[in-house]
PDB file of N, CA and C in Angstrom:
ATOM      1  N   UNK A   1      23.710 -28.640  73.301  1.00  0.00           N
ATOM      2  CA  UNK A   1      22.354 -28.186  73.013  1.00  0.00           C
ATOM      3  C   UNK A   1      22.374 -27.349  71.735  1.00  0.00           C
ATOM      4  N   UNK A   2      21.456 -27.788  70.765  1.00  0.00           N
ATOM      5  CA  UNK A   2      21.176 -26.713  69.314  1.00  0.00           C
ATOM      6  C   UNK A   2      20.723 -25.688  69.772  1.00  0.00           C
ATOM      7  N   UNK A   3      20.987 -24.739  68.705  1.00  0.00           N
ATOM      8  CA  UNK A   3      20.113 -23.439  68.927  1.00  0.00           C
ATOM      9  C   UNK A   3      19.541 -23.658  67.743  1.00  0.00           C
ATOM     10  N   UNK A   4      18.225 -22.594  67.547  1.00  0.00           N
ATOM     11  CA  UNK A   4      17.341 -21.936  66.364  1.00  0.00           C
ATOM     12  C   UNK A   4      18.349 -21.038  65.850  1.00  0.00           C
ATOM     13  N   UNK A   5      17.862 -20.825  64.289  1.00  0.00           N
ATOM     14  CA  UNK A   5      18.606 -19.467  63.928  1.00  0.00           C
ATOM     15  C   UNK A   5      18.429 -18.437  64.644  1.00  0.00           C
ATOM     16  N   UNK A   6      16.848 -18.322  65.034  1.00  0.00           N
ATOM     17  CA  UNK A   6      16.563 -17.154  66.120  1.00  0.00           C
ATOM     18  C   UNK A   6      17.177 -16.732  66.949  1.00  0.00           C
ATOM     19  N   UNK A   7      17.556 -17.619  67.764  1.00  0.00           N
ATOM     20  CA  UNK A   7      18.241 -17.933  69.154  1.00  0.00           C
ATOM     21  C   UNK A   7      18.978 -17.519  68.593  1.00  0.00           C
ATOM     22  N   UNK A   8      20.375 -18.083  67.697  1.00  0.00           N
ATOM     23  CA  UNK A   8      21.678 -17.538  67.398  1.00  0.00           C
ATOM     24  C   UNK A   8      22.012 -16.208  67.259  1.00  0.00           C
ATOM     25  N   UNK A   9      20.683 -15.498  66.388  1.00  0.00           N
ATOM     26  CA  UNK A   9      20.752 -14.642  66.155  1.00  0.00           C
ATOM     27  C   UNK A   9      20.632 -13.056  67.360  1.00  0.00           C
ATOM     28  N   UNK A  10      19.552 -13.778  67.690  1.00  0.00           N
ATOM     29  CA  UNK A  10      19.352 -12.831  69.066  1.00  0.00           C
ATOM     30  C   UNK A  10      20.501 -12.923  70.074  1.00  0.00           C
ATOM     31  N   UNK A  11      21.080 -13.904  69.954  1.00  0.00           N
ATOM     32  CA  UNK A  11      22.518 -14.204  71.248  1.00  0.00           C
ATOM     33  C   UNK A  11      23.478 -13.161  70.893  1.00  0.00           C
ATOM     34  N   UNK A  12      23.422 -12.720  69.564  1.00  0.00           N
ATOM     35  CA  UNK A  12      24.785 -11.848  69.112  1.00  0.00           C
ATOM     36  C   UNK A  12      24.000 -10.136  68.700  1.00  0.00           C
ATOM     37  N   UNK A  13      22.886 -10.288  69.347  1.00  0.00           N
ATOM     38  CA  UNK A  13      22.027  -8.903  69.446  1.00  0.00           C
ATOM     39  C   UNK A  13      21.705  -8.211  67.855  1.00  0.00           C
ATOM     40  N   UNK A  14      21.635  -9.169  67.028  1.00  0.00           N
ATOM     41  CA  UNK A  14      20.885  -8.450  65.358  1.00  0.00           C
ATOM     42  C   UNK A  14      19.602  -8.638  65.413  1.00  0.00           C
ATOM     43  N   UNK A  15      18.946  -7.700  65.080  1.00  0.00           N
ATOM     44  CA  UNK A  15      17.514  -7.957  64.815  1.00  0.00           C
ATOM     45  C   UNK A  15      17.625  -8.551  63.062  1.00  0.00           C
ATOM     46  N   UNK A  16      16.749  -9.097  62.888  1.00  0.00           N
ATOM     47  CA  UNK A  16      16.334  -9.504  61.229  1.00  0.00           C
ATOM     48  C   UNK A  16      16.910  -8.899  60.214  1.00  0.00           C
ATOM     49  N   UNK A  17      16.514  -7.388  60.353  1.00  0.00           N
ATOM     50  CA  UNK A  17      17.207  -6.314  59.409  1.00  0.00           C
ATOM     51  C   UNK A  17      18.913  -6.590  59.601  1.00  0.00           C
ATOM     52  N   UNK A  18      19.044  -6.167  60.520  1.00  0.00           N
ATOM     53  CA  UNK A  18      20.853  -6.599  60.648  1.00  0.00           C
ATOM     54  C   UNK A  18      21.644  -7.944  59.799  1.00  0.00           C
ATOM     55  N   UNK A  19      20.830  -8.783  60.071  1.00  0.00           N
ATOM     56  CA  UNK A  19      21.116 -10.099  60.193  1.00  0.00           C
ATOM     57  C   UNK A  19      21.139 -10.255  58.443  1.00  0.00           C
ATOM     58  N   UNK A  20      19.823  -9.758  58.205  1.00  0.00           N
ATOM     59  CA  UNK A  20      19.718  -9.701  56.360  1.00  0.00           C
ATOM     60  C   UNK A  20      20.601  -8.942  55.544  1.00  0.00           C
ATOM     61  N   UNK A  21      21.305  -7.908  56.021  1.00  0.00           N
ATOM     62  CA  UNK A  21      22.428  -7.214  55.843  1.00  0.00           C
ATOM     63  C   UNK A  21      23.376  -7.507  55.654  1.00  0.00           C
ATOM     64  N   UNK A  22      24.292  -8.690  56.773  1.00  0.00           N
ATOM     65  CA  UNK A  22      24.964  -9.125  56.482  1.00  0.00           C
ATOM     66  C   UNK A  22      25.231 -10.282  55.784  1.00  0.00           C
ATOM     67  N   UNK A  23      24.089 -10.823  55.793  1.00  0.00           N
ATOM     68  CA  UNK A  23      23.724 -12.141  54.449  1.00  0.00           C
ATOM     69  C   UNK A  23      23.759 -11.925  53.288  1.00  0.00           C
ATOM     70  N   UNK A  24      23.216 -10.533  52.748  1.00  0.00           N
ATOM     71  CA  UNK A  24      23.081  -9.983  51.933  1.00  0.00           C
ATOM     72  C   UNK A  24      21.504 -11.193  51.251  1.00  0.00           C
ATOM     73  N   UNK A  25      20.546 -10.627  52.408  1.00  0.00           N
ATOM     74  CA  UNK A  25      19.109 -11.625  51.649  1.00  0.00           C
ATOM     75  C   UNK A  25      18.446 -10.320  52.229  1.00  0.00           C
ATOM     76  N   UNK A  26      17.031 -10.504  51.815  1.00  0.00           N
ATOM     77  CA  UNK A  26      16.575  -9.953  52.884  1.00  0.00           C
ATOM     78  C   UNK A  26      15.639 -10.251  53.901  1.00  0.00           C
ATOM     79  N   UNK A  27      15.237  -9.121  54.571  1.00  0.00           N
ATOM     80  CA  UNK A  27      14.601  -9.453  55.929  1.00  0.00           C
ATOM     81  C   UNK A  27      14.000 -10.781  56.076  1.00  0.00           C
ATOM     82  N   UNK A  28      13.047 -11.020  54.987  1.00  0.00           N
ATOM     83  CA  UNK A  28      11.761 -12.189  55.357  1.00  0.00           C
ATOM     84  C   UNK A  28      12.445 -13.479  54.845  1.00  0.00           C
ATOM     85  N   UNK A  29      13.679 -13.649  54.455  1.00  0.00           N
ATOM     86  CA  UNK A  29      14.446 -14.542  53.982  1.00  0.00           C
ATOM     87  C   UNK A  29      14.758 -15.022  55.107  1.00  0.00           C
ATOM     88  N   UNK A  30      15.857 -14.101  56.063  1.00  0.00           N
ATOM     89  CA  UNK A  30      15.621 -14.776  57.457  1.00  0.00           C
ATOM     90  C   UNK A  30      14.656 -15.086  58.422  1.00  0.00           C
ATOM     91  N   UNK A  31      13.551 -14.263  58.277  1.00  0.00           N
ATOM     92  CA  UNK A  31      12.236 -14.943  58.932  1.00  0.00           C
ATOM     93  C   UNK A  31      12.283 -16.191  58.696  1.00  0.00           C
ATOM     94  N   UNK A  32      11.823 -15.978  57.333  1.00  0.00           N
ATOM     95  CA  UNK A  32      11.513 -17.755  57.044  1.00  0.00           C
ATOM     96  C   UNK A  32      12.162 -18.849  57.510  1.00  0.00           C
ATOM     97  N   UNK A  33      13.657 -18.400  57.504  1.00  0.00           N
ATOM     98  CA  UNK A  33      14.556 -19.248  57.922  1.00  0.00           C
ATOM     99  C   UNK A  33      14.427 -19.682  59.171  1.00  0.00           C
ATOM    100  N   UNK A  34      13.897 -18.716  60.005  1.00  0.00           N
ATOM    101  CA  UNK A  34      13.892 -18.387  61.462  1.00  0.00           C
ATOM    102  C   UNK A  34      12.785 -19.365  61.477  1.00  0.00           C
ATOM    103  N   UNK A  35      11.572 -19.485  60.894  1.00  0.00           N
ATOM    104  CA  UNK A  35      10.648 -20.155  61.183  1.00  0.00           C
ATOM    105  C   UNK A  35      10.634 -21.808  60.940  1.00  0.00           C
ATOM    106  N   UNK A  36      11.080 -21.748  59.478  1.00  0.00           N
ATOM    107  CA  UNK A  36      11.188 -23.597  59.449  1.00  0.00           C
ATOM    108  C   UNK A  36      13.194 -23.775  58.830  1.00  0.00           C
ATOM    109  N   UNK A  37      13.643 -23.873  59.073  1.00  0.00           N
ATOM    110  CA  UNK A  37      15.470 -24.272  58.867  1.00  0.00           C
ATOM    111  C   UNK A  37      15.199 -25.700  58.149  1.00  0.00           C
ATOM    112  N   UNK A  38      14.377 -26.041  57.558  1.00  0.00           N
ATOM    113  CA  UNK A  38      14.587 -27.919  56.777  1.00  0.00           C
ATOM    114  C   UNK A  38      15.165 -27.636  55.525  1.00  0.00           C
ATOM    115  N   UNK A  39      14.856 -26.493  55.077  1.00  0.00           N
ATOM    116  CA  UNK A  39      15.037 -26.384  53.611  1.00  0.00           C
ATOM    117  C   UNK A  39      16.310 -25.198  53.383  1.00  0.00           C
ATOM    118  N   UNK A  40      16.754 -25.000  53.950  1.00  0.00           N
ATOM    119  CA  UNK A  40      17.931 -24.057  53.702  1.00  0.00           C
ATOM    120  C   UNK A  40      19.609 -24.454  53.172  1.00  0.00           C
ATOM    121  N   UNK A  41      20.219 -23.905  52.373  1.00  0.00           N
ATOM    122  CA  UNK A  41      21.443 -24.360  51.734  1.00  0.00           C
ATOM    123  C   UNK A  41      22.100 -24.772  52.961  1.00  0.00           C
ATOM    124  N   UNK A  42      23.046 -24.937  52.428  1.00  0.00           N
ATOM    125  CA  UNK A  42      24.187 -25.450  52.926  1.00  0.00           C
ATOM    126  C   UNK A  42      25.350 -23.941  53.113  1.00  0.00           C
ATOM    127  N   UNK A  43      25.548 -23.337  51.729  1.00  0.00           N
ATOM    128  CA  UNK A  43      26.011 -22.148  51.772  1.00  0.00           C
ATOM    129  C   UNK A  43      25.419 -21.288  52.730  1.00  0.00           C
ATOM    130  N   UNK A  44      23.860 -21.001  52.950  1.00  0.00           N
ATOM    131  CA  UNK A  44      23.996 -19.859  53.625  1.00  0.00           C
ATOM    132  C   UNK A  44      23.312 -20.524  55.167  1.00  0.00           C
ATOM    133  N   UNK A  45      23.256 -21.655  55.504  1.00  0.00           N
ATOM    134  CA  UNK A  45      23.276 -21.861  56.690  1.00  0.00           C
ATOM    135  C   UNK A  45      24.663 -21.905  57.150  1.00  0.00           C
ATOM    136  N   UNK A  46      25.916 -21.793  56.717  1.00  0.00           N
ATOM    137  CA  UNK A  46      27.120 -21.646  56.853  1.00  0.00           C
ATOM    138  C   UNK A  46      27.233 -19.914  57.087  1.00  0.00           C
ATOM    139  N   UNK A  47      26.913 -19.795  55.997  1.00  0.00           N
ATOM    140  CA  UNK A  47      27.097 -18.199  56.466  1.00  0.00           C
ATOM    141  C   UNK A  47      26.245 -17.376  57.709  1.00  0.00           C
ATOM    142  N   UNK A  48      25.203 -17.716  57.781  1.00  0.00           N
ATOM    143  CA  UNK A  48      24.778 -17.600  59.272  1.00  0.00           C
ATOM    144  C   UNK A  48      25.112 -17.835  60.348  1.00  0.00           C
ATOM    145  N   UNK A  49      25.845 -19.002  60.292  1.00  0.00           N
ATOM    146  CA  UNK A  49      26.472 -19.485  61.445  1.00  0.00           C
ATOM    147  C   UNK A  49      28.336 -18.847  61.391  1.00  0.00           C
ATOM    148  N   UNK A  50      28.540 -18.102  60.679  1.00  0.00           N
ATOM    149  CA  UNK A  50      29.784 -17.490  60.945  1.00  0.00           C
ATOM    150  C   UNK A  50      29.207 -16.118  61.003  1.00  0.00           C
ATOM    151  N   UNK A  51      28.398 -15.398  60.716  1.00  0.00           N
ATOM    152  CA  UNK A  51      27.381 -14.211  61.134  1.00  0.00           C
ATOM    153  C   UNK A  51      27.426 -14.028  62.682  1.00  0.00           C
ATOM    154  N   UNK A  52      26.685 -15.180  63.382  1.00  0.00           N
ATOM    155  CA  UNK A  52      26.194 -15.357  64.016  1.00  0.00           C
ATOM    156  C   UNK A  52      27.327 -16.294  65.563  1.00  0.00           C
ATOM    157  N   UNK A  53      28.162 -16.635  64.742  1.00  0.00           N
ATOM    158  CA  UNK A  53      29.463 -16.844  65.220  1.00  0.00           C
ATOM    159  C   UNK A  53      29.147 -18.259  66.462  1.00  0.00           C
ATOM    160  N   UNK A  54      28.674 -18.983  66.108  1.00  0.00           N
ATOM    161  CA  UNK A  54      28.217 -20.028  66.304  1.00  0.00           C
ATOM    162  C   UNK A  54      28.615 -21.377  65.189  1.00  0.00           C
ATOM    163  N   UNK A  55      29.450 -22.407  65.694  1.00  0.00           N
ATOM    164  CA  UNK A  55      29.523 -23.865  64.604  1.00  0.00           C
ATOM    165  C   UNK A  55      27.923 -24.267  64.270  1.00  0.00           C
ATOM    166  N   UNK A  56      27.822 -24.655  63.081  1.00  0.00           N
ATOM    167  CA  UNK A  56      27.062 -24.634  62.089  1.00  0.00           C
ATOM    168  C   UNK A  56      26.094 -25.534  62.145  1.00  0.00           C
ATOM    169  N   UNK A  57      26.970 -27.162  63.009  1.00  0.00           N
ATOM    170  CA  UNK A  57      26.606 -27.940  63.722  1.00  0.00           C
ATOM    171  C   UNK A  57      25.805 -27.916  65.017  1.00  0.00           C
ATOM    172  N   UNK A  58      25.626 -26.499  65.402  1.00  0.00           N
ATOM    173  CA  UNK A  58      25.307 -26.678  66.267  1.00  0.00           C
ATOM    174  C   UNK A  58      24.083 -25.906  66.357  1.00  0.00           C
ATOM    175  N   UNK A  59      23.514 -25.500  65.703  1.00  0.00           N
ATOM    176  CA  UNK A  59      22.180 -25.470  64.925  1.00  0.00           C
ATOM    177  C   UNK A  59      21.261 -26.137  64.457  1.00  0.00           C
ATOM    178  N   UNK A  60      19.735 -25.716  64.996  1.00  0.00           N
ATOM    179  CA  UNK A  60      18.861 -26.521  65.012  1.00  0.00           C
ATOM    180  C   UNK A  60      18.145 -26.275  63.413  1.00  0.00           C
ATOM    181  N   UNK A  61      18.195 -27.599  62.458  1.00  0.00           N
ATOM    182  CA  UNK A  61      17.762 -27.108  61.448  1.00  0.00           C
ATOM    183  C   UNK A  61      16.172 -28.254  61.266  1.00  0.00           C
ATOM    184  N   UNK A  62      15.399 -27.197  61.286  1.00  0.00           N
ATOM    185  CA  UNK A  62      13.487 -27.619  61.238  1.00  0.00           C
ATOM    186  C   UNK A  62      12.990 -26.817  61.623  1.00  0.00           C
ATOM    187  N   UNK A  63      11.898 -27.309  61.682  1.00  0.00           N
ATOM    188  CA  UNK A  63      10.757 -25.648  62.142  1.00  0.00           C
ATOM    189  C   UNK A  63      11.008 -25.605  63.504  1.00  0.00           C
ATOM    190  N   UNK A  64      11.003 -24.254  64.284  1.00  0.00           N
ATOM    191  CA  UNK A  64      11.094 -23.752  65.000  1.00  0.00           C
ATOM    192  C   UNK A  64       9.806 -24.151  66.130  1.00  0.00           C
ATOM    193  N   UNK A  65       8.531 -24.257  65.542  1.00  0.00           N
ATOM    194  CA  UNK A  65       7.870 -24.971  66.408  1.00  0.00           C
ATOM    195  C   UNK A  65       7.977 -26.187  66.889  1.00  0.00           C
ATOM    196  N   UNK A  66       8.440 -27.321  66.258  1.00  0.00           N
ATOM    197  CA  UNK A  66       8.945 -28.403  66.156  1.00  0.00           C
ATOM    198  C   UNK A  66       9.928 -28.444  67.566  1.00  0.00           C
ATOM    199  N   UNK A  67      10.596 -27.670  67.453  1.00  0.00           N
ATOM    200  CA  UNK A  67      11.833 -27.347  68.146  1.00  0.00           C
ATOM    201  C   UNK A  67      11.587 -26.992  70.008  1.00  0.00           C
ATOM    202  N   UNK A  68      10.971 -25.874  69.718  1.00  0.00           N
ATOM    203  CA  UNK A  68      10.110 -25.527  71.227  1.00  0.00           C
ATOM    204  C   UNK A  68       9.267 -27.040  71.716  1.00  0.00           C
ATOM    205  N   UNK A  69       8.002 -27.553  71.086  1.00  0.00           N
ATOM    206  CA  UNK A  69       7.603 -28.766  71.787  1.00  0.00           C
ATOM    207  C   UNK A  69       8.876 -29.659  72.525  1.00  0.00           C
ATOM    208  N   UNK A  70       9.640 -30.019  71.938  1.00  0.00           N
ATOM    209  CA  UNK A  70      10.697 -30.954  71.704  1.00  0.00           C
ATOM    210  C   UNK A  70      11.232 -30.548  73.329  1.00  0.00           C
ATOM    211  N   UNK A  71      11.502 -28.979  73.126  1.00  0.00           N
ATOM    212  CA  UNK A  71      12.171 -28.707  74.404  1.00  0.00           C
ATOM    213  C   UNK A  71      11.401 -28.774  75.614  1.00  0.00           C
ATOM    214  N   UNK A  72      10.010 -28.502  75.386  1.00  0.00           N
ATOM    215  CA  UNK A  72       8.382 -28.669  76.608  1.00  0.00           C
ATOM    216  C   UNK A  72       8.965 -30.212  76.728  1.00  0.00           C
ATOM    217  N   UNK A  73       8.644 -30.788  75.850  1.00  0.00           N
ATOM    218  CA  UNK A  73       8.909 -32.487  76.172  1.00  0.00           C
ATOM    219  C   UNK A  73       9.961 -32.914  76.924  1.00  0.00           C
ATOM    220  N   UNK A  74      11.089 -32.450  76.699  1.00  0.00           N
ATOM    221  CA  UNK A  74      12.560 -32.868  77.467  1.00  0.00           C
ATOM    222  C   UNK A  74      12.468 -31.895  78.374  1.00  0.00           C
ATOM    223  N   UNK A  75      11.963 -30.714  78.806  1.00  0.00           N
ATOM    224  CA  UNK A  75      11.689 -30.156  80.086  1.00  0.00           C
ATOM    225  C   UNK A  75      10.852 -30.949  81.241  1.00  0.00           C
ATOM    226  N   UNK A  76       9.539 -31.741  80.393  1.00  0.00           N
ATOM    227  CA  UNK A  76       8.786 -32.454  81.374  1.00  0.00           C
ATOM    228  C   UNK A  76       8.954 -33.690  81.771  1.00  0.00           C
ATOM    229  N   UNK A  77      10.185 -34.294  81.008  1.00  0.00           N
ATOM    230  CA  UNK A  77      10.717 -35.488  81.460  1.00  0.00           C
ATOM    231  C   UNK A  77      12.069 -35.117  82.901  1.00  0.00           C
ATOM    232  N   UNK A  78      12.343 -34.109  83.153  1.00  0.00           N
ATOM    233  CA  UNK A  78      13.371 -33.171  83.660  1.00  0.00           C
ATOM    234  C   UNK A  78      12.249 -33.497  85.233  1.00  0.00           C
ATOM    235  N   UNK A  79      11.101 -33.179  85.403  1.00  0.00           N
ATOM    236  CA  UNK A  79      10.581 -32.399  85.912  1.00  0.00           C
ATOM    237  C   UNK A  79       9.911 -33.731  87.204  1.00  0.00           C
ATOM    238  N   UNK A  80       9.797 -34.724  85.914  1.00  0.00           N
ATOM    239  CA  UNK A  80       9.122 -36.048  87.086  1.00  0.00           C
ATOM    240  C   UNK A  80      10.366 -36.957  87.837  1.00  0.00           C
TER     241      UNK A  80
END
């Protein structure tokens, strides 16, 4: 199962500020990231994911809303 950057991030207890700290970006850099992942390097989706201490691969990269439906959908196929 992927995670969001969110998710990753919150799993290893950084809030945004933290997280931008050790990226060396700042705060709304990871928002953004947090919100849509389609457009992000290669470099620093790597570095997030050793931040965040999670394979790199195993990260969900698109918008975050995108992401939640996806999971409603494969929850309600779960369900019948």
């Amino acid at each position: 199962m992927e995670l969001t950057f969110r998710l990753a991030r919150q799993r290893v207890g950084f809030s945004q500020e933290e997280a931008a700290i050790h990226a060396n970006c700042s705060a709304r850099t990871i928002r953004r990231i947090e919100e849509d992942s389609s457009k992000i390097s290669n470099d620093m989706a790597h570095l997030l994911a050793d931040i965040y201490c999670i394979d790199p691969y195993k990260l969900y990269y698109g918008s975050e809303t995108e992401f939640i439906e996806q999971v409603k959908r494969d929850y309600q196929k779960l369900e019948c």
